[in-house]
N, C-alpha and C. Protein backbone atom coordinates (compact mmCIF):
# COMPACT_ATOMS: atom_id res chain seq x y z
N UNK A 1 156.31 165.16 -0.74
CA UNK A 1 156.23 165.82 -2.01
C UNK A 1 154.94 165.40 -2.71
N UNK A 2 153.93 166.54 -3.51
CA UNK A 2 152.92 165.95 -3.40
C UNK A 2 153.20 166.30 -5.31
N UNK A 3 152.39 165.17 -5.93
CA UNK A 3 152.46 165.19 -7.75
C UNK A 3 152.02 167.18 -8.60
N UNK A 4 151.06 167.36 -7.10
CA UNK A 4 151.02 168.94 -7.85
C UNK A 4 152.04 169.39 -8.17
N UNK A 5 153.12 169.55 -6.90
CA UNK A 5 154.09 170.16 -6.71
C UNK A 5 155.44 169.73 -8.31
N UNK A 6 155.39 168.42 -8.34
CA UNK A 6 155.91 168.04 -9.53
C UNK A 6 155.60 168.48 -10.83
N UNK A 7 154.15 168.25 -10.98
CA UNK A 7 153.67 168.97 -12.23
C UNK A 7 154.07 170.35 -12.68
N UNK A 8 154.57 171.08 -11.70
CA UNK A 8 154.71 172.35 -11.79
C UNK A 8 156.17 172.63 -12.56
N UNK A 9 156.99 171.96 -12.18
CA UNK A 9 157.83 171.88 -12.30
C UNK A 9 158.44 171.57 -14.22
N UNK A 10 159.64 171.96 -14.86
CA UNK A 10 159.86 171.46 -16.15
C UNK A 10 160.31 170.26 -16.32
N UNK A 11 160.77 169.66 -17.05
CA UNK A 11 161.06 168.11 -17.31
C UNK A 11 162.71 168.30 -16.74
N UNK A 12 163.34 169.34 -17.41
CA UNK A 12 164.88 169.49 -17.05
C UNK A 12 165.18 169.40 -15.17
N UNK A 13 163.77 170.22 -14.62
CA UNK A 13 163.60 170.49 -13.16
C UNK A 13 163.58 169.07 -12.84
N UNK A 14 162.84 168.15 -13.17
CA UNK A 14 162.25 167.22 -12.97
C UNK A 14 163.42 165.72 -12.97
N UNK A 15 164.29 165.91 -14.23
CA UNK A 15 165.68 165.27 -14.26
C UNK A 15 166.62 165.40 -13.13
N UNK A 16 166.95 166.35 -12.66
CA UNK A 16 167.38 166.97 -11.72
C UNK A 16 167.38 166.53 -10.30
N UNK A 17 165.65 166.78 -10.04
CA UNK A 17 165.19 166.34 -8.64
C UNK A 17 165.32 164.76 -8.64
N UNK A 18 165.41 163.99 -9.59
CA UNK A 18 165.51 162.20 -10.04
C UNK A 18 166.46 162.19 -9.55
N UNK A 19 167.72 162.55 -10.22
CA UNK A 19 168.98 162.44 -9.45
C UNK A 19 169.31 163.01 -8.07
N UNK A 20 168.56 164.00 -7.60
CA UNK A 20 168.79 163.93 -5.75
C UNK A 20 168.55 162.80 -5.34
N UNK A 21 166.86 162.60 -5.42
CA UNK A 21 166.15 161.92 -4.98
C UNK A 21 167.19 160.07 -5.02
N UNK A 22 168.09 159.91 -5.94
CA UNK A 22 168.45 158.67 -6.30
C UNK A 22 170.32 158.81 -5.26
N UNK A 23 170.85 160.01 -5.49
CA UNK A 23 171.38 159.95 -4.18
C UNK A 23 170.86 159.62 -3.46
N UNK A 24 170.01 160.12 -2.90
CA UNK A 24 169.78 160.19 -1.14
C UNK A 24 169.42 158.78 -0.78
N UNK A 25 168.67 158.32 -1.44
CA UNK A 25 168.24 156.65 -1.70
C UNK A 25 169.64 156.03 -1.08
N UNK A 26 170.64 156.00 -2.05
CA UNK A 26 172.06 155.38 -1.72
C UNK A 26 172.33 155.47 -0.33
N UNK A 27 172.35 156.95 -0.14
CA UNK A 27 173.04 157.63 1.21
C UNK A 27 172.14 156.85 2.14
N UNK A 28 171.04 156.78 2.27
CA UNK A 28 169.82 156.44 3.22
C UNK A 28 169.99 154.50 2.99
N UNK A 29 170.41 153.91 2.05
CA UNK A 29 171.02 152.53 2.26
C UNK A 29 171.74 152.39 2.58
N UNK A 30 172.56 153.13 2.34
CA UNK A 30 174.38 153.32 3.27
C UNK A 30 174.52 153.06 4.34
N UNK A 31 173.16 154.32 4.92
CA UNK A 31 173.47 154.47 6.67
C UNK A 31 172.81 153.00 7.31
N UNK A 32 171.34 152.66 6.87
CA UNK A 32 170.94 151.24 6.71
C UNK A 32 171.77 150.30 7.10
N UNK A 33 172.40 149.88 6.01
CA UNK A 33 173.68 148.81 6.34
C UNK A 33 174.58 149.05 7.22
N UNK A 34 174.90 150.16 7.60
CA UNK A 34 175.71 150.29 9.11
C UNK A 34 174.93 150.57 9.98
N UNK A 35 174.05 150.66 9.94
CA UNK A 35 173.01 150.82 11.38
C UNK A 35 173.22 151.99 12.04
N UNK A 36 172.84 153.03 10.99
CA UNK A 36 172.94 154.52 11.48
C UNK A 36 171.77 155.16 11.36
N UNK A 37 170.65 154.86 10.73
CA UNK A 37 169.56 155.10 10.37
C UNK A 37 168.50 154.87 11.71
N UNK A 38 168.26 156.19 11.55
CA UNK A 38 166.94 156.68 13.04
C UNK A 38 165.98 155.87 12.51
N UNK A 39 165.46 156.31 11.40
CA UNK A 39 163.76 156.23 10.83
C UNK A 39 163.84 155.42 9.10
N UNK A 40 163.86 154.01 9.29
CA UNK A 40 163.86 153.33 8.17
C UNK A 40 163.10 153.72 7.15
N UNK A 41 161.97 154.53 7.85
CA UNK A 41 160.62 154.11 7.11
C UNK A 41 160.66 155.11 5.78
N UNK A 42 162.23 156.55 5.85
CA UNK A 42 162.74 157.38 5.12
C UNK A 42 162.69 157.04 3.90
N UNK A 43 163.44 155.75 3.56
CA UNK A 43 163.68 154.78 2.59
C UNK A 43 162.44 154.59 1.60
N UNK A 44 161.69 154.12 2.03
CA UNK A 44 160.24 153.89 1.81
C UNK A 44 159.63 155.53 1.31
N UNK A 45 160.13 156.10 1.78
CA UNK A 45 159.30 157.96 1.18
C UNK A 45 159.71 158.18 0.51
N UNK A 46 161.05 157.73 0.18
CA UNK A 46 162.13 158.58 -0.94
C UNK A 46 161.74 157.72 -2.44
N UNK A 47 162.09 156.51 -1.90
CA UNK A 47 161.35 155.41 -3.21
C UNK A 47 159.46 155.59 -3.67
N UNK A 48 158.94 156.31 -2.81
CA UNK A 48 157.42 156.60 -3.05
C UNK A 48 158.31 158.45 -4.13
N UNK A 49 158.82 159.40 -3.84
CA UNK A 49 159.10 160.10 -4.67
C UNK A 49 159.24 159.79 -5.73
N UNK A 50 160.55 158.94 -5.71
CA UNK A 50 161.53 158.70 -7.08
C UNK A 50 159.89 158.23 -7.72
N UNK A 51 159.20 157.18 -7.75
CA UNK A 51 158.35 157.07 -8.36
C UNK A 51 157.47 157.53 -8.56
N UNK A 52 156.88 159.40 -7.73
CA UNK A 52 156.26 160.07 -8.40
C UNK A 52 156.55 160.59 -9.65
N UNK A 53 158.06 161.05 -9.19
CA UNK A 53 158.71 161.78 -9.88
C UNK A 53 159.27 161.44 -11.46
N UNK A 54 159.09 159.79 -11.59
CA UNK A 54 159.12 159.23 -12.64
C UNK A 54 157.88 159.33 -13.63
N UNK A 55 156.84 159.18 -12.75
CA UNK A 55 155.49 159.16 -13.54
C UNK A 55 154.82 160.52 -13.85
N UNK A 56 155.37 161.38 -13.46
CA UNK A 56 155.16 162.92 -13.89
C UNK A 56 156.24 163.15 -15.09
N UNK A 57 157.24 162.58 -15.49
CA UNK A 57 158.61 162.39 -16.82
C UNK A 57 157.80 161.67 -17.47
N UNK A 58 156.94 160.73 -17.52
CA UNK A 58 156.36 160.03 -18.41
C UNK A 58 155.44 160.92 -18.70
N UNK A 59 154.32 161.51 -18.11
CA UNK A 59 153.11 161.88 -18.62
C UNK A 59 154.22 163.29 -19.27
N UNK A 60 154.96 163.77 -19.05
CA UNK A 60 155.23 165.19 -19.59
C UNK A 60 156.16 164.81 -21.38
N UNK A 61 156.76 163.50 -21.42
CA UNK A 61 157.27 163.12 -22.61
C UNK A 61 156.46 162.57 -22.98
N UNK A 62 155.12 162.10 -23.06
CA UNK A 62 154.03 161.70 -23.84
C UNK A 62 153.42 162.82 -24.62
């Protein structure tokens, strides 16, 4: 997911995609801890989102 793609998006859009993004996190630690997880490195992309996706909520409530 690239920050353009975020920018585009409204703040309500943007609330929204936070909370997928913070599922899937869970779900993707879940499988982790039982050792179901193909590609760890998932984990690591989703937490690089959530924190685009945070810093595009900041610049848009400033």
């Amino acid at each position: 997911m690239k920050a353009e793609e975020l920018r585009s998006m409204s703040a309500e859009q943007l609330g929204v995609k936070l909370q997928d993004l913070k599922k899937e996190l869970f779900n993707l630690r879940f499988q982790h801890a039982i050792n179901q997880l193909d590609n760890p490195h998932k984990i690591t992309d989703v937490k690089h989102d959530i924190a685009r996706v945070m810093t595009v909520l900041r610049e848009k409530n400033a």
